[in-house]
Protein backbone atom coordinates (compact mmCIF):
# COMPACT_ATOMS: atom_id res chain seq x y z
CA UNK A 1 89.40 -58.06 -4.89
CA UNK A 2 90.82 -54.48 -4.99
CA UNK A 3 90.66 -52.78 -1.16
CA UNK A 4 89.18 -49.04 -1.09
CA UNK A 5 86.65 -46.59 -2.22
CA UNK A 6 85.55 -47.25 -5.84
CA UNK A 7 86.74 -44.52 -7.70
CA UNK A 8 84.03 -41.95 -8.90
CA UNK A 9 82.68 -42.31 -12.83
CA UNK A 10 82.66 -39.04 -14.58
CA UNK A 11 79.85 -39.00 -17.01
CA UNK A 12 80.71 -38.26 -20.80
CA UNK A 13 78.59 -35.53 -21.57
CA UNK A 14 78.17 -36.83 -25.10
CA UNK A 15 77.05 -39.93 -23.79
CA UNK A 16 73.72 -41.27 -24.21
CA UNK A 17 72.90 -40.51 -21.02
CA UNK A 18 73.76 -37.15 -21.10
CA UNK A 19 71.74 -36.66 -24.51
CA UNK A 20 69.03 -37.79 -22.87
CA UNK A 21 69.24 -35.45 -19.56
CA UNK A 22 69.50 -32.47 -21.95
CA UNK A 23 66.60 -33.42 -24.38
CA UNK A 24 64.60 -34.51 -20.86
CA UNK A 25 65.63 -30.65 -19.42
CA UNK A 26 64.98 -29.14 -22.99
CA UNK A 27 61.40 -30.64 -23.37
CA UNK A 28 60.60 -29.38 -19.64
CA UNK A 29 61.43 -25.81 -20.65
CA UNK A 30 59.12 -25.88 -23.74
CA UNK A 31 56.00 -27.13 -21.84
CA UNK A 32 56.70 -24.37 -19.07
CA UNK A 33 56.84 -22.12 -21.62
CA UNK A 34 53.73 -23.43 -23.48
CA UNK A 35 51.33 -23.33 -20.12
CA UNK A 36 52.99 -19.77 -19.53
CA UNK A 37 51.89 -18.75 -23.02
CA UNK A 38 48.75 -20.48 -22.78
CA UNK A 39 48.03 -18.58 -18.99
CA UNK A 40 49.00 -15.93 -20.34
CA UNK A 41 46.53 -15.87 -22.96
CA UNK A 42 43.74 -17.09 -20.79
CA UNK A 43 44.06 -14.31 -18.60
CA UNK A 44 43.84 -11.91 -21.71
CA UNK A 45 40.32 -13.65 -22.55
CA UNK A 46 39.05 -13.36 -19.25
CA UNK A 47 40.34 -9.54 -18.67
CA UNK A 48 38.13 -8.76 -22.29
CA UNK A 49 35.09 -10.88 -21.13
CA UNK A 50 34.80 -9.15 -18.13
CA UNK A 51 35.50 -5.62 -19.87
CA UNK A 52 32.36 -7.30 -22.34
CA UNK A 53 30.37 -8.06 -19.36
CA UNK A 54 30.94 -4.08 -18.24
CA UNK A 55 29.58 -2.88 -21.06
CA UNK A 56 25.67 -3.65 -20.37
CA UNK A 57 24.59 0.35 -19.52
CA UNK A 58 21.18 0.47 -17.66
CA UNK A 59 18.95 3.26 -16.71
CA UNK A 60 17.99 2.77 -12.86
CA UNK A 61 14.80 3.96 -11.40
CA UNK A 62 12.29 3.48 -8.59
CA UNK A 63 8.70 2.24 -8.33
CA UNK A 64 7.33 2.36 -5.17
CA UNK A 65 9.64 1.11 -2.93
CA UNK A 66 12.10 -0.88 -5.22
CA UNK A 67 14.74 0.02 -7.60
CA UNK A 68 14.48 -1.03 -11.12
CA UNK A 69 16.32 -0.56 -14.30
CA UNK A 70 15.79 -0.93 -18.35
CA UNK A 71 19.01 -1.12 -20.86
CA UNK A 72 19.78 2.69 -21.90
CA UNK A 73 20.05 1.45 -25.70
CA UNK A 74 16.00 1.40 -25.67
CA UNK A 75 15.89 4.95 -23.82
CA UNK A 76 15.40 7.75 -26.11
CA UNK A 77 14.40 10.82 -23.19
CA UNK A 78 14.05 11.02 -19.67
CA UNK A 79 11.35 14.09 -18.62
CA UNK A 80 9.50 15.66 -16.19
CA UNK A 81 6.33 16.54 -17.26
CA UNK A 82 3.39 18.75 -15.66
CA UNK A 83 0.36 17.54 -17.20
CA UNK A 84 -0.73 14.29 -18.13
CA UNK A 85 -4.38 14.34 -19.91
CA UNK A 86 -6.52 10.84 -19.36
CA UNK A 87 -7.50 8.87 -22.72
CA UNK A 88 -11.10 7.48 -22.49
CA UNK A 89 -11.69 4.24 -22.89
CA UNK A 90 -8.25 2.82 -21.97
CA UNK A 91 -6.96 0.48 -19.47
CA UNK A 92 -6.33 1.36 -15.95
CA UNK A 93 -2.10 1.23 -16.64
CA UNK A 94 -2.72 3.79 -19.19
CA UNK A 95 -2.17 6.87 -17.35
CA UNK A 96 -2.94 9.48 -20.35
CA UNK A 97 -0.63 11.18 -23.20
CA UNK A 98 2.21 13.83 -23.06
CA UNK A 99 3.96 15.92 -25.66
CA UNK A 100 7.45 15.59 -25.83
CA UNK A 101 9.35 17.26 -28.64
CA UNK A 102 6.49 17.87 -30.11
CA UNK A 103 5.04 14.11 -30.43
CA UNK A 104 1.97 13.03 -28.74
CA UNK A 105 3.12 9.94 -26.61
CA UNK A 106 0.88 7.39 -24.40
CA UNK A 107 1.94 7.15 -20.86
CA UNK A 108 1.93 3.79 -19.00
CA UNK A 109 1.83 3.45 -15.29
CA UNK A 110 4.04 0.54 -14.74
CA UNK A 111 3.05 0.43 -11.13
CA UNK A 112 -0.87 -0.46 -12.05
CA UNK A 113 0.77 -2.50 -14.99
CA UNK A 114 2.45 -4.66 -12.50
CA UNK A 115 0.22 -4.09 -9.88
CA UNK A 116 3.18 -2.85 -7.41
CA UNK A 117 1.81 -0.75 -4.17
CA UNK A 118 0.78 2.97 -5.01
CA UNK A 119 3.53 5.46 -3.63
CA UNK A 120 2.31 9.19 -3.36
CA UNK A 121 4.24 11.16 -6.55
CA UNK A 122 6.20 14.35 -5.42
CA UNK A 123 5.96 17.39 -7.51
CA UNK A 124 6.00 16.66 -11.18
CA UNK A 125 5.52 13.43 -12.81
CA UNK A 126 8.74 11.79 -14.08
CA UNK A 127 8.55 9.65 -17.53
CA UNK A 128 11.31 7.61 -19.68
CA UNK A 129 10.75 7.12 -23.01
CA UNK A 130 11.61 3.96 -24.65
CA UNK A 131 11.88 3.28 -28.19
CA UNK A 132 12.45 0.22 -30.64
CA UNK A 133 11.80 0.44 -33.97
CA UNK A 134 8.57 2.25 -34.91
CA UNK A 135 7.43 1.58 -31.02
CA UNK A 136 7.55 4.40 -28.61
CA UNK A 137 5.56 5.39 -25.42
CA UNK A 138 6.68 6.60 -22.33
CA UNK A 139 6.82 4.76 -18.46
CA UNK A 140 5.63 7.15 -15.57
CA UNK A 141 7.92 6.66 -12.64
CA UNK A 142 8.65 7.94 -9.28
CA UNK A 143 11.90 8.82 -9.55
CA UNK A 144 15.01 8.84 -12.15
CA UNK A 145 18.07 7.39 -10.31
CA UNK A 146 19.93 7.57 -13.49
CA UNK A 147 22.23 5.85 -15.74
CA UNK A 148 25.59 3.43 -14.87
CA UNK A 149 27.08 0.10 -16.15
CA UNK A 150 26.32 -2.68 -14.29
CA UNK A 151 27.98 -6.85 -15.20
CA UNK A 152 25.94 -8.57 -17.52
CA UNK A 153 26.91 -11.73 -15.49
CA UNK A 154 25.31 -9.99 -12.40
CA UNK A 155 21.72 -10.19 -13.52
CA UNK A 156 20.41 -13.20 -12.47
CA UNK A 157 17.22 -14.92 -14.47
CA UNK A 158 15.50 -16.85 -11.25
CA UNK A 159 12.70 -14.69 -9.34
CA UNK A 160 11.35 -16.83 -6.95
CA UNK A 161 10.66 -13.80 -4.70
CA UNK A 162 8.78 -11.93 -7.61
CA UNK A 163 6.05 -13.75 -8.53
CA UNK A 164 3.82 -10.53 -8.48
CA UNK A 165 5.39 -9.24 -11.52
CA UNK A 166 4.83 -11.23 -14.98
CA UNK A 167 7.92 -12.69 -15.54
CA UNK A 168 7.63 -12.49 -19.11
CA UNK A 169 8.77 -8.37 -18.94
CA UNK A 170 11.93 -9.32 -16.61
CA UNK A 171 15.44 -10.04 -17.87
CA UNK A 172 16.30 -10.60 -14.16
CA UNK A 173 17.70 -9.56 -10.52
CA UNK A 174 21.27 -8.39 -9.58
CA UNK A 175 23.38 -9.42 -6.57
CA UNK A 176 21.89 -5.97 -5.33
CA UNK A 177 18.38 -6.54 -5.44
CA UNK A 178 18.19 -4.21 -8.81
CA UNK A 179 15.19 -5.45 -10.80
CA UNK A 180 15.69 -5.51 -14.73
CA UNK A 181 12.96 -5.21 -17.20
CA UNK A 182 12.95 -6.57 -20.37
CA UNK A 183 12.36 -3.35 -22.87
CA UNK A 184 11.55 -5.21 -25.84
CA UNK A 185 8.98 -7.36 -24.41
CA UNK A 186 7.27 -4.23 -23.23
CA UNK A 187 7.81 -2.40 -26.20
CA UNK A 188 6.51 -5.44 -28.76
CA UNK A 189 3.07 -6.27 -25.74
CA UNK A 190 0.18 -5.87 -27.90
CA UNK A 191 -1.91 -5.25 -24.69
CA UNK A 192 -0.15 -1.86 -24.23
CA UNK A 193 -0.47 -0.47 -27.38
CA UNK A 194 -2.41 2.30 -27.62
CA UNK A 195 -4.64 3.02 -30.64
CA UNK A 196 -3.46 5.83 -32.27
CA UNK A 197 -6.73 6.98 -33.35
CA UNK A 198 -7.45 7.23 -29.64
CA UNK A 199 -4.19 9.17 -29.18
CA UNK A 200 -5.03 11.65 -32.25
């Protein structure tokens, strides 16, 4: 039996061994690669989603004592207005008609509409006009906040704390406690149109 330390075995790099190391190191590189490519890529999605989720513009207002918004793509004019002049035989929410670039336009008190508290109006009467398709009348409000983006992943569709207000006329609430109406609903409610023989 041969006395000593066993003298160390240099591997042959083109042994099998070594083939396999290199193809085992080689294959390790190409899946880091791959999940960099792939984070990479999932972080572009996520950066143009949110940029998506940006683009939801709103026009912010107040009713009484809360703040509440519509989308600006159904919001044709926001005006102050002196006059209103009542229209018999109409439902309480109807407030009247204005003229507004020369149209005749019913006005809708969305406080009476959704039965929210009465707040005293300052000076002149506010009013947004909405529009889709060949529907238009105007909202009376107390005051224009104005218009900003806001995340369309922000608005929230439970209400459990707004029962008072039909829910079928809210999209929903943001983090902030910003109620969003749903335009279209209003805008398509039979109950609100106005006859326009009654307007005339």
């Amino acid at each position: 039996m041969a006395s000593g330390n066993s003298p160390q075995l240099e591997q042959n790099p083109h042994s099998p061994r070594a083939t396999v190391d290199s193809l085992e190191v080689s294959s390790k590189e190409k899946i880091q690669q791959i999940l960099q490519a792939r984070a990479l890529a999932l972080a572009q999605e996520l950066s143009a989603q949110e940029v998506r989720n940006e683009d939801v513009e709103i026009v912010e207002f107040i009713l009484g004592c809360e703040r509440y918004a519509l989308e600006s793509c159904y919001v044709i004019q926001v005006a102050e207005v002196e006059d209103i002049t009542p229209l018999p035989c109409t439902p309480g929410f109807i407030r009247g008609i204005v003229t507004l670039r020369g149209e005749i336009l019913p006005v809708i008190d969305l406080k009476k509409f959704f039965e929210v508290p009465e707040k005293e109006l300052g000076g002149r009467n506010k009013v947004i006009v909405l529009q889709s398709g060949k529907m238009t009348f105007s909202i009376l409000v107390d005051e224009v906040l104005g218009a900003r983006f806001i995340l369309a992943t922000d608005i929230q569709s439970s209400l459990p704390t707004l029962m008072d207000i039909r829910k079928k006329y809210l999209k929903g609430i943001t983090s902030e406690r910003l109620v969003v109406l749903d335009a279209e609903n209003l805008l398509m409610d039979e109950s609100i149109v106005v006859d326009e023989q009654v307007v005339e």
